[in-house]
N, C-alpha and C. Protein backbone atom coordinates (compact mmCIF):
# COMPACT_ATOMS: atom_id res chain seq x y z
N UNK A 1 0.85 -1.18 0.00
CA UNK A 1 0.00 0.00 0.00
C UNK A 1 0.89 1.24 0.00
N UNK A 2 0.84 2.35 -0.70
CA UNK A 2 1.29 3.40 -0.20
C UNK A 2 1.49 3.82 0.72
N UNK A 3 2.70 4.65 1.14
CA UNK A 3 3.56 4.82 1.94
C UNK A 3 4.01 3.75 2.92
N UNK A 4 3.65 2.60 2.49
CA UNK A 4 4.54 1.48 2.97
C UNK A 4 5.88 0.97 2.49
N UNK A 5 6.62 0.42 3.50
CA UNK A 5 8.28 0.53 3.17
C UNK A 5 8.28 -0.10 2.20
N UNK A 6 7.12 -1.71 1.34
CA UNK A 6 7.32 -2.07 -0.07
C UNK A 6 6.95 -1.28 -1.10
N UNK A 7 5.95 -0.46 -0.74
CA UNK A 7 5.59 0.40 -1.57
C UNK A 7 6.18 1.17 -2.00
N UNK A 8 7.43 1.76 -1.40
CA UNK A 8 8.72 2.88 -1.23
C UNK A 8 9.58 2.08 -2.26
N UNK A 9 9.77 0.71 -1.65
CA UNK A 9 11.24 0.15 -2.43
C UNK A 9 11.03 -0.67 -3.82
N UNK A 10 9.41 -0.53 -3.88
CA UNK A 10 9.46 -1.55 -5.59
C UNK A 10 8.54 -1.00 -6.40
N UNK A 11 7.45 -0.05 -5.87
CA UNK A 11 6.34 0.44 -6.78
C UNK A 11 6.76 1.54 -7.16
N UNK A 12 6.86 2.81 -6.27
CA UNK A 12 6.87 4.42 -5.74
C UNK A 12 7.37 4.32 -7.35
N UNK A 13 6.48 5.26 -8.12
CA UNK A 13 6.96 5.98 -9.29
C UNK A 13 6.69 5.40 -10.54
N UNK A 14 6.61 4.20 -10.26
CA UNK A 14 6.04 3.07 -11.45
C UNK A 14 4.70 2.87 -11.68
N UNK A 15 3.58 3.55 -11.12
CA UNK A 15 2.43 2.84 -11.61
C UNK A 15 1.94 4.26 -11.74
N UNK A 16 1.00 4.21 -12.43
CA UNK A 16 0.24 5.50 -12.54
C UNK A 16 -0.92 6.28 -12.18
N UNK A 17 -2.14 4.90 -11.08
CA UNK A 17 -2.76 6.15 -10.49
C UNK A 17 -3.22 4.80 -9.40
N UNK A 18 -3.45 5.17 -8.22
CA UNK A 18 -3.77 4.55 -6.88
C UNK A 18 -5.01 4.88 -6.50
N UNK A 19 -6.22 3.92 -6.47
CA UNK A 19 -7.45 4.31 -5.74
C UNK A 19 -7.85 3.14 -5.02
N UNK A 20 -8.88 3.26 -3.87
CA UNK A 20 -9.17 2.65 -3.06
C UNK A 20 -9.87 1.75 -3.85
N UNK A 21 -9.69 0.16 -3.31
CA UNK A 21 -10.40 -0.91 -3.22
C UNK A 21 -10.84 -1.96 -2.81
N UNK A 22 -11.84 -2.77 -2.82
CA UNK A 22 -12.23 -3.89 -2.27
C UNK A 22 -12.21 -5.15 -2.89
N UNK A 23 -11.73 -6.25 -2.16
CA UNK A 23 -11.70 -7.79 -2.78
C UNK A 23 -13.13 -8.52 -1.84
N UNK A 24 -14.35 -8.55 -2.62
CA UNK A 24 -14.49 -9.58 -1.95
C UNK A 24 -14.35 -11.57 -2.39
N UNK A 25 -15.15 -12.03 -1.24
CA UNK A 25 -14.53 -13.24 -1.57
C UNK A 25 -13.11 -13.77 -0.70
N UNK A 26 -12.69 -12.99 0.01
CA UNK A 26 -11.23 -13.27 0.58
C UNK A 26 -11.37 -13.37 1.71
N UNK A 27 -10.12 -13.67 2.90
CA UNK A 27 -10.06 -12.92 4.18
C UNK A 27 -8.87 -12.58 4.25
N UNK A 28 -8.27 -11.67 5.10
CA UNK A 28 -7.18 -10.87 5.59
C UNK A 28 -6.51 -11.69 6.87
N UNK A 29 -5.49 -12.41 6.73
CA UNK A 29 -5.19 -13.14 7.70
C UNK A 29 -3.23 -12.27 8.72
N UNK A 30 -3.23 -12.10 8.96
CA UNK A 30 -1.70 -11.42 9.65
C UNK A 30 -0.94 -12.72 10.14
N UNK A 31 -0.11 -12.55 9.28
CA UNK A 31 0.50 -13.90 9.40
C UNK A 31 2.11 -13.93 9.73
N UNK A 32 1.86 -13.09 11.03
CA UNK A 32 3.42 -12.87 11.42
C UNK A 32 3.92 -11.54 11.50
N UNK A 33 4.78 -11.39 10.27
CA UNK A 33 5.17 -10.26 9.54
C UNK A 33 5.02 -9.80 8.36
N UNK A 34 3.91 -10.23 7.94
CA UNK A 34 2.99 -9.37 6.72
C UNK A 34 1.87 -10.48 6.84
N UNK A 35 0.68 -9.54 5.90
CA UNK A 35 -0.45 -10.05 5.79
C UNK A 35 -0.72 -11.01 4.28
N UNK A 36 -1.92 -11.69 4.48
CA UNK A 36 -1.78 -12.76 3.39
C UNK A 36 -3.95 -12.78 3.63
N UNK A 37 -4.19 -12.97 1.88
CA UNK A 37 -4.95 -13.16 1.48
C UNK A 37 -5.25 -14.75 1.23
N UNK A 38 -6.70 -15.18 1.59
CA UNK A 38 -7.31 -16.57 1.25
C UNK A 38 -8.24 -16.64 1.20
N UNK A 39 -8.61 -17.28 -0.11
CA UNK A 39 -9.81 -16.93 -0.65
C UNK A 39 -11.16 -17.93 0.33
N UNK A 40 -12.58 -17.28 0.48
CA UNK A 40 -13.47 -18.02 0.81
C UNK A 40 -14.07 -18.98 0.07
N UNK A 41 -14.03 -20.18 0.32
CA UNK A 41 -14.66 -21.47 0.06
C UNK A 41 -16.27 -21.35 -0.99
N UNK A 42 -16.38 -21.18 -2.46
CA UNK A 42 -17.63 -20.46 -3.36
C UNK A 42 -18.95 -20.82 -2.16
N UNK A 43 -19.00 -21.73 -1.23
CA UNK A 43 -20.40 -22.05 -0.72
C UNK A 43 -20.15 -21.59 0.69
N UNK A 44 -19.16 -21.23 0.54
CA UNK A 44 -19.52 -20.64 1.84
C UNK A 44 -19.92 -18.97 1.82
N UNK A 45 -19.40 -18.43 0.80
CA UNK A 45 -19.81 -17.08 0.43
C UNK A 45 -21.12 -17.24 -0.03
N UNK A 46 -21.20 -18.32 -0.87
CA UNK A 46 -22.53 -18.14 -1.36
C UNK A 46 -23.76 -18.37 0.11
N UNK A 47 -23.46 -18.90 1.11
CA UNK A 47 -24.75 -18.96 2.34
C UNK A 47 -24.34 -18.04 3.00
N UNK A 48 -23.65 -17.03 2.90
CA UNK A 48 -23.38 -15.99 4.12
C UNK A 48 -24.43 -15.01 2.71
N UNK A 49 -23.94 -14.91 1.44
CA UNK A 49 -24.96 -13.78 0.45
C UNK A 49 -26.46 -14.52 0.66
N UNK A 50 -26.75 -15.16 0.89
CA UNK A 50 -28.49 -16.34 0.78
C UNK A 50 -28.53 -15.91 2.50
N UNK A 51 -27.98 -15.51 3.42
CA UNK A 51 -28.16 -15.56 4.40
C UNK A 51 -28.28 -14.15 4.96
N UNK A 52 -28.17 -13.20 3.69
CA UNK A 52 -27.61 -11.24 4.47
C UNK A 52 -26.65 -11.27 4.91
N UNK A 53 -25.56 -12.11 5.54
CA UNK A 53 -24.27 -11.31 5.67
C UNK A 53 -23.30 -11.28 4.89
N UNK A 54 -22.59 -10.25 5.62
CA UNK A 54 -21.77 -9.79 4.53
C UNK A 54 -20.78 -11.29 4.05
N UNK A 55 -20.46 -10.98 2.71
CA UNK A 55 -18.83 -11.78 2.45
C UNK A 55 -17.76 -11.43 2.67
N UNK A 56 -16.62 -11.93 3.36
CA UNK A 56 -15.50 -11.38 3.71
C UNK A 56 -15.09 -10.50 2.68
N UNK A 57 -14.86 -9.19 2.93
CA UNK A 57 -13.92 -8.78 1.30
C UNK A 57 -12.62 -7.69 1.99
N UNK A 58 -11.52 -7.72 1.79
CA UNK A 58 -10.34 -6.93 1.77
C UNK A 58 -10.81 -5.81 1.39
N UNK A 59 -10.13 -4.69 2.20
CA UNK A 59 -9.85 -3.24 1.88
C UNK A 59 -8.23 -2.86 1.69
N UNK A 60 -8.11 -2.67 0.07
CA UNK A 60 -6.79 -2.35 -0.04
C UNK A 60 -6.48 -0.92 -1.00
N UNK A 61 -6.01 -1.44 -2.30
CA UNK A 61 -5.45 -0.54 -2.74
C UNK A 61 -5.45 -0.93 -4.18
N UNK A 62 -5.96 -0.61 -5.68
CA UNK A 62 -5.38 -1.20 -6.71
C UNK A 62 -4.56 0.36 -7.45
N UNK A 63 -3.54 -0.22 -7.48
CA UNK A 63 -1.95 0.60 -8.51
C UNK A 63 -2.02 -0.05 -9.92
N UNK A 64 -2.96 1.08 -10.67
CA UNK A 64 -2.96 0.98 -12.10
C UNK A 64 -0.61 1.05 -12.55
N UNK A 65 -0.91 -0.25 -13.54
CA UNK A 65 0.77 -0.70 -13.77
C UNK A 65 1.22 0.53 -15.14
N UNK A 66 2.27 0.81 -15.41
CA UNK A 66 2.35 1.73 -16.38
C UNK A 66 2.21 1.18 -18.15
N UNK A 67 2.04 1.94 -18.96
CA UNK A 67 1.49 1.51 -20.10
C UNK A 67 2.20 0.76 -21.05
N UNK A 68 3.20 1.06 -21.13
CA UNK A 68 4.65 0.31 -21.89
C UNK A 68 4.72 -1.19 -20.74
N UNK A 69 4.53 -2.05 -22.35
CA UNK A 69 4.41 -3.38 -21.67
C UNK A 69 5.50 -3.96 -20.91
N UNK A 70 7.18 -3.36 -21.86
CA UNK A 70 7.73 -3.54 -21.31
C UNK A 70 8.08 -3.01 -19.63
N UNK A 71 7.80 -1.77 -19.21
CA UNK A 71 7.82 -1.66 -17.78
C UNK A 71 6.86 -2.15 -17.02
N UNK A 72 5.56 -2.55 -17.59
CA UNK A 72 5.04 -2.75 -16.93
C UNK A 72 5.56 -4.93 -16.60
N UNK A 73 5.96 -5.15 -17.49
CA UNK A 73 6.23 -6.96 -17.20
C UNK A 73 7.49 -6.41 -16.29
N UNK A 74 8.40 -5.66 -16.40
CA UNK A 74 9.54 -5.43 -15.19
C UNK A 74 9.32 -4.94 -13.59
N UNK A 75 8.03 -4.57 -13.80
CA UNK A 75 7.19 -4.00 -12.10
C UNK A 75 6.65 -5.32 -11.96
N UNK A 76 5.93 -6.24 -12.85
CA UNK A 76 5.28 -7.43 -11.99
C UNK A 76 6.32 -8.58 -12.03
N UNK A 77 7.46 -8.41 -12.03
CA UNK A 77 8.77 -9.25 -12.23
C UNK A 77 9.04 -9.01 -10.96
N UNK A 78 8.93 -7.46 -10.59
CA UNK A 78 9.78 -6.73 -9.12
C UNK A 78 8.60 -7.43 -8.37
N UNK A 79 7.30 -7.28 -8.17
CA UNK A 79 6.24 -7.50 -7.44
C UNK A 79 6.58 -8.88 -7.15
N UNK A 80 6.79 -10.03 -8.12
CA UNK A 80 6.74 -11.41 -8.04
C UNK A 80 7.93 -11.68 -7.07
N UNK A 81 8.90 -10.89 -7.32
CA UNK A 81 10.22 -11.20 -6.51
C UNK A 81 9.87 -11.02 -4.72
N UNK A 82 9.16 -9.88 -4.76
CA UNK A 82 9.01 -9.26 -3.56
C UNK A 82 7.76 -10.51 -2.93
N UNK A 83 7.59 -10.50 -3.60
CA UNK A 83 5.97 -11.87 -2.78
C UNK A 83 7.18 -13.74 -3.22
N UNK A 84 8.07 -13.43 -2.95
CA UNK A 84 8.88 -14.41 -3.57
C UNK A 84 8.24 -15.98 -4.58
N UNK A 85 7.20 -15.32 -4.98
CA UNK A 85 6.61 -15.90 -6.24
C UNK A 85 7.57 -15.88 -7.48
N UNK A 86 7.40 -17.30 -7.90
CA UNK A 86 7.95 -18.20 -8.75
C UNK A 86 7.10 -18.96 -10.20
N UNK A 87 6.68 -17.99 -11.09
CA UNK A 87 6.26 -18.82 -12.25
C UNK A 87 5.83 -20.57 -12.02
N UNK A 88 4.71 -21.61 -11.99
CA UNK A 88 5.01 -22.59 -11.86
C UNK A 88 6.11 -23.08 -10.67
N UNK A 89 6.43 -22.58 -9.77
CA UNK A 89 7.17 -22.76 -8.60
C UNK A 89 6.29 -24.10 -8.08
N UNK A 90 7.35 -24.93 -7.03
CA UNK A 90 6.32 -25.76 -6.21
C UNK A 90 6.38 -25.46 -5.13
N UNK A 91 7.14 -24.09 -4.72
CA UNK A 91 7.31 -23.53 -2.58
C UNK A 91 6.98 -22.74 -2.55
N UNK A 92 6.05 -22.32 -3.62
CA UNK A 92 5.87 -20.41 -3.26
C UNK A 92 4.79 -20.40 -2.19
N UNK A 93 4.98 -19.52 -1.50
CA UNK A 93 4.32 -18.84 -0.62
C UNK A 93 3.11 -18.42 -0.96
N UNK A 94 2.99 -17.74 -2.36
CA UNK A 94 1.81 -17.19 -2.67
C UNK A 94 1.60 -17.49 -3.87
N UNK A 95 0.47 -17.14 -4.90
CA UNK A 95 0.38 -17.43 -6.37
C UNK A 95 -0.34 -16.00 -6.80
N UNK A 96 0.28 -16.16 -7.51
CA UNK A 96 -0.33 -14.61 -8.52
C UNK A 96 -1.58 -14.87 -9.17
N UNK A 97 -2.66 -14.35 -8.46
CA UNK A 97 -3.87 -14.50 -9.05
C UNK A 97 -4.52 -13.30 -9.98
N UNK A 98 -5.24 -13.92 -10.80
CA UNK A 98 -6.12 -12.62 -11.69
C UNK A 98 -7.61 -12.56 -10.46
N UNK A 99 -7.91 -11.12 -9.77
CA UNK A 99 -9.47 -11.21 -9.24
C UNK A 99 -10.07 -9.73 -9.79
N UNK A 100 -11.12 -9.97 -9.50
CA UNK A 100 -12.22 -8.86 -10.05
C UNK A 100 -12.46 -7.98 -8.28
N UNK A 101 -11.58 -6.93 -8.62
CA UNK A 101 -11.73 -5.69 -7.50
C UNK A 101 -12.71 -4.59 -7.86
N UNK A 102 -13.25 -4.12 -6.63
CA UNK A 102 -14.23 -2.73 -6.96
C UNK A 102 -13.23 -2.17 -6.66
N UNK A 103 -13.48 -0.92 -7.78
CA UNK A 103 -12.78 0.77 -7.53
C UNK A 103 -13.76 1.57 -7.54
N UNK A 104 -13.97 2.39 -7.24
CA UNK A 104 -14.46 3.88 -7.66
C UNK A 104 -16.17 3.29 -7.44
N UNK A 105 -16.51 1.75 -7.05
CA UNK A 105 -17.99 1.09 -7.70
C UNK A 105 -18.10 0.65 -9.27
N UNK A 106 -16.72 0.76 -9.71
CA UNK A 106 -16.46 -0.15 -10.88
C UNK A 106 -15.63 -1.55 -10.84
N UNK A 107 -16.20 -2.66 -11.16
CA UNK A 107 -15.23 -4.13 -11.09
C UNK A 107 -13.99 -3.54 -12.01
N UNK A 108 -13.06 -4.14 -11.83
CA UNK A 108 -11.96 -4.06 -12.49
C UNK A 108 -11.16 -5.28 -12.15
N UNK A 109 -10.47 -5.84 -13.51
CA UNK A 109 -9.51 -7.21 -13.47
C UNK A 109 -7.99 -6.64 -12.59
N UNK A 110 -7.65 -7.31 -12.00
CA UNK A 110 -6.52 -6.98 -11.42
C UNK A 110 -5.60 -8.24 -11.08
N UNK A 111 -3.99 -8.33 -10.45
CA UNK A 111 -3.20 -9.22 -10.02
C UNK A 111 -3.74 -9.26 -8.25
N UNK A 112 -3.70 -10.58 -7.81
CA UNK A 112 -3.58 -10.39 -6.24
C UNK A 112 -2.63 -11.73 -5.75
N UNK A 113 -2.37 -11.42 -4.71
CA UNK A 113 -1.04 -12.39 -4.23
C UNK A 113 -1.91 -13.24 -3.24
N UNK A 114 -2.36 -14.29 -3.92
CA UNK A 114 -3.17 -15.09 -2.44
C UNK A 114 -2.21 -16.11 -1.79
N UNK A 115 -2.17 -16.44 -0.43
CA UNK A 115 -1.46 -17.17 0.22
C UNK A 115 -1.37 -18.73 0.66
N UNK A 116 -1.06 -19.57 0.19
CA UNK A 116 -0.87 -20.79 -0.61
C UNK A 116 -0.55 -21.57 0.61
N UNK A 117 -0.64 -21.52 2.26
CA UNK A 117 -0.23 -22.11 2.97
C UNK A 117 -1.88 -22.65 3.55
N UNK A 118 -1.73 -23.99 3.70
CA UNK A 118 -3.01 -24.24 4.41
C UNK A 118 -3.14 -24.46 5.74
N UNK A 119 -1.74 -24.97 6.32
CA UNK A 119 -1.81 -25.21 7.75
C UNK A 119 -1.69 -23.69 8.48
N UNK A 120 -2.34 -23.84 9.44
CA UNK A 120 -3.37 -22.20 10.01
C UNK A 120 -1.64 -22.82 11.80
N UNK A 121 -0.98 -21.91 11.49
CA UNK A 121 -0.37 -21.71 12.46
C UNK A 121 -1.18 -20.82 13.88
N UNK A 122 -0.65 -21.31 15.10
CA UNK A 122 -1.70 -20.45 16.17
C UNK A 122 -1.34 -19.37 16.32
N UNK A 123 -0.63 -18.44 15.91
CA UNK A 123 -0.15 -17.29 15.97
C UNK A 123 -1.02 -16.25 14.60
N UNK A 124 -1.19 -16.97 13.80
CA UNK A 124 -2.05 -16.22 12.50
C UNK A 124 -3.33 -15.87 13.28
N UNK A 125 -3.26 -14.45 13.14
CA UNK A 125 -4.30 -13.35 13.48
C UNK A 125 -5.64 -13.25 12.33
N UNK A 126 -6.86 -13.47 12.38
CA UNK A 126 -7.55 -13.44 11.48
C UNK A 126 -7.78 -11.84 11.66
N UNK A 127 -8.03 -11.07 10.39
CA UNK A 127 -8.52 -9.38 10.38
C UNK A 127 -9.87 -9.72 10.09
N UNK A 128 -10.88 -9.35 11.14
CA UNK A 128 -11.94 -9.09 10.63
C UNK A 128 -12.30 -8.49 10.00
N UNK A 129 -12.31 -7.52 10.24
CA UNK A 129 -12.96 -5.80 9.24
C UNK A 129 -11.87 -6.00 7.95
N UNK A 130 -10.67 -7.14 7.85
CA UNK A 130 -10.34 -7.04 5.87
C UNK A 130 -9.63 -6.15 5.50
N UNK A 131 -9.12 -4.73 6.80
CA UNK A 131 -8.56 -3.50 6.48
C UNK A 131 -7.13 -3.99 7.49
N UNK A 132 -6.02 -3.74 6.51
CA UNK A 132 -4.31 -3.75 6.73
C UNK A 132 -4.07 -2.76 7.61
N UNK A 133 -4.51 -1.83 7.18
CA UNK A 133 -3.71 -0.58 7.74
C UNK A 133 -4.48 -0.12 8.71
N UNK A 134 -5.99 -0.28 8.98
CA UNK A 134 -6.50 -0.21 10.02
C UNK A 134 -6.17 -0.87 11.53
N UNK A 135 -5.82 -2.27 10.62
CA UNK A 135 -5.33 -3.53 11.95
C UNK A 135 -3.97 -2.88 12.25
N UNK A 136 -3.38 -2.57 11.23
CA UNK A 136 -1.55 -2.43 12.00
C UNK A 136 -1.70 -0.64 12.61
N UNK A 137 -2.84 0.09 12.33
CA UNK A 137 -2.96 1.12 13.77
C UNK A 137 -3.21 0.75 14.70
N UNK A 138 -4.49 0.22 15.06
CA UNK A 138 -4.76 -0.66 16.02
C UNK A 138 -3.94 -0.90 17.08
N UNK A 139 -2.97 -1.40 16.53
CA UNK A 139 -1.67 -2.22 17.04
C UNK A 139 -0.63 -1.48 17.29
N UNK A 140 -0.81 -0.22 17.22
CA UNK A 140 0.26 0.94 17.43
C UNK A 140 1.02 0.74 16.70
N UNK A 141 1.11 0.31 15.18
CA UNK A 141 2.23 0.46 14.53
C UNK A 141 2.00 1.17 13.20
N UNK A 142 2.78 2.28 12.78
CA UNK A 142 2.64 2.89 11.68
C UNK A 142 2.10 2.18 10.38
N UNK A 143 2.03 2.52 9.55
CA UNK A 143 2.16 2.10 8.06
C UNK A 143 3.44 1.96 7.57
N UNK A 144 3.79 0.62 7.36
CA UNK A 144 4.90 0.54 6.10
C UNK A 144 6.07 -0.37 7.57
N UNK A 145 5.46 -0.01 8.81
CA UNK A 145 6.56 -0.16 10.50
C UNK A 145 6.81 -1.65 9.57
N UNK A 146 7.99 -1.65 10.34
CA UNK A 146 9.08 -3.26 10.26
C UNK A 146 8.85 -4.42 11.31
N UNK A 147 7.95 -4.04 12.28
CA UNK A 147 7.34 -4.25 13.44
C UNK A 147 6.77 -5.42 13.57
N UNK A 148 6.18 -5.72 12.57
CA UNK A 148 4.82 -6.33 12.24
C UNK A 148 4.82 -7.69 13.52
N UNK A 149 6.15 -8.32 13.25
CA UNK A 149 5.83 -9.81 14.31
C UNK A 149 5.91 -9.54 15.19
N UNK A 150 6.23 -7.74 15.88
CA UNK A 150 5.49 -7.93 17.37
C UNK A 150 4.70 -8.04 17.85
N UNK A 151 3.37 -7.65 16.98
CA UNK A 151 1.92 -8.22 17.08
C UNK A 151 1.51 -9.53 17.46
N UNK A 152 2.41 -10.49 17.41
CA UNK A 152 1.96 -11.81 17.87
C UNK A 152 2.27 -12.15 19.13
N UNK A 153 0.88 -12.77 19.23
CA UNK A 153 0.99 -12.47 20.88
C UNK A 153 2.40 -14.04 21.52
N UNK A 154 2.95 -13.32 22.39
CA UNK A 154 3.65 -14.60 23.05
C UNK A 154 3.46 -15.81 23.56
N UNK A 155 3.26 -16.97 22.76
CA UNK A 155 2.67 -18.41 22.94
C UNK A 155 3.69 -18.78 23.58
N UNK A 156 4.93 -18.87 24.04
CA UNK A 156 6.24 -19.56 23.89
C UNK A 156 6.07 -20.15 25.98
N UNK A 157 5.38 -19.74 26.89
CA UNK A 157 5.43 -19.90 27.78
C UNK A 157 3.68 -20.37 27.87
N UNK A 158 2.93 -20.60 26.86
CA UNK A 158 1.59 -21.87 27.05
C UNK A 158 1.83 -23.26 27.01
């Protein structure tokens, strides 16, 4: 997200316009020292929409990529590196997904980095409310802070 320290060291200057958005379909999980997206189960979204509540959906950010194909395949080269995503990899951490984000109250196709681990460690924080930067105020820590795994609470003496 903007003015975050990845945002500083691999985007800042490369993309061309930043507006608020929503994923639904997902949840926001804090998984240490950064956060990680996973998608909801189609039936289970589908009985929470048949039921009135809401579907989990992320509050983030979509960074339109710049127009020249070539910079723009060298920013999602930098992006892939930084989510240490691997083309066809078999350890990645995450997979580069295509999802349909609201902007502005328009869908739009976009990249998202969903998180490819299934075993739910006890330290992974679920975000309810779906908002990053809300949870890491919360938590007294800036935007972009290096902080992040102090948020987990100390299991080491249960």
């Amino acid at each position: 997200m903007t003015g975050d320290a990845n945002h500083d060291n691999f985007v800042r200057g490369r993309h061309t316009s930043v507006a608020p958005a929503t994923l639904a379909g997902v949840r926001l999980t804090h998984l240490g020292s950064f956060p990680g997206i996973v998608r909801v189960p189609a039936d289970e979204a589908a009985a929470a929409a048949a039921a009135g509540r809401p579907v989990p959906t992320v509050i983030g950010q979509l960074l339109t990529g710049p127009a020249d194909a070539g910079e723009y395949a060298a920013l999602l080269a930098d992006l892939d590196y930084l989510e240490a995503y691997v083309p066809g990899g078999t350890s990645n951490l995450y997979d580069r997904i295509r999802v349909t984000v609201t902007a502005g109250g328009v869908p739009v196709e976009a990249w998202a980095y969903e998180y490819l681990r299934t075993t739910r460690h006890e330290s992974y924080i679920p975000v309810e409310h779906g908002d990053w930067r809300r949870f890491m105020t919360e938590r007294g820590l800036a935007a972009g802070a290096d902080k992040w795994a102090d948020t987990i609470p100390d299991r080491s003496h249960d």
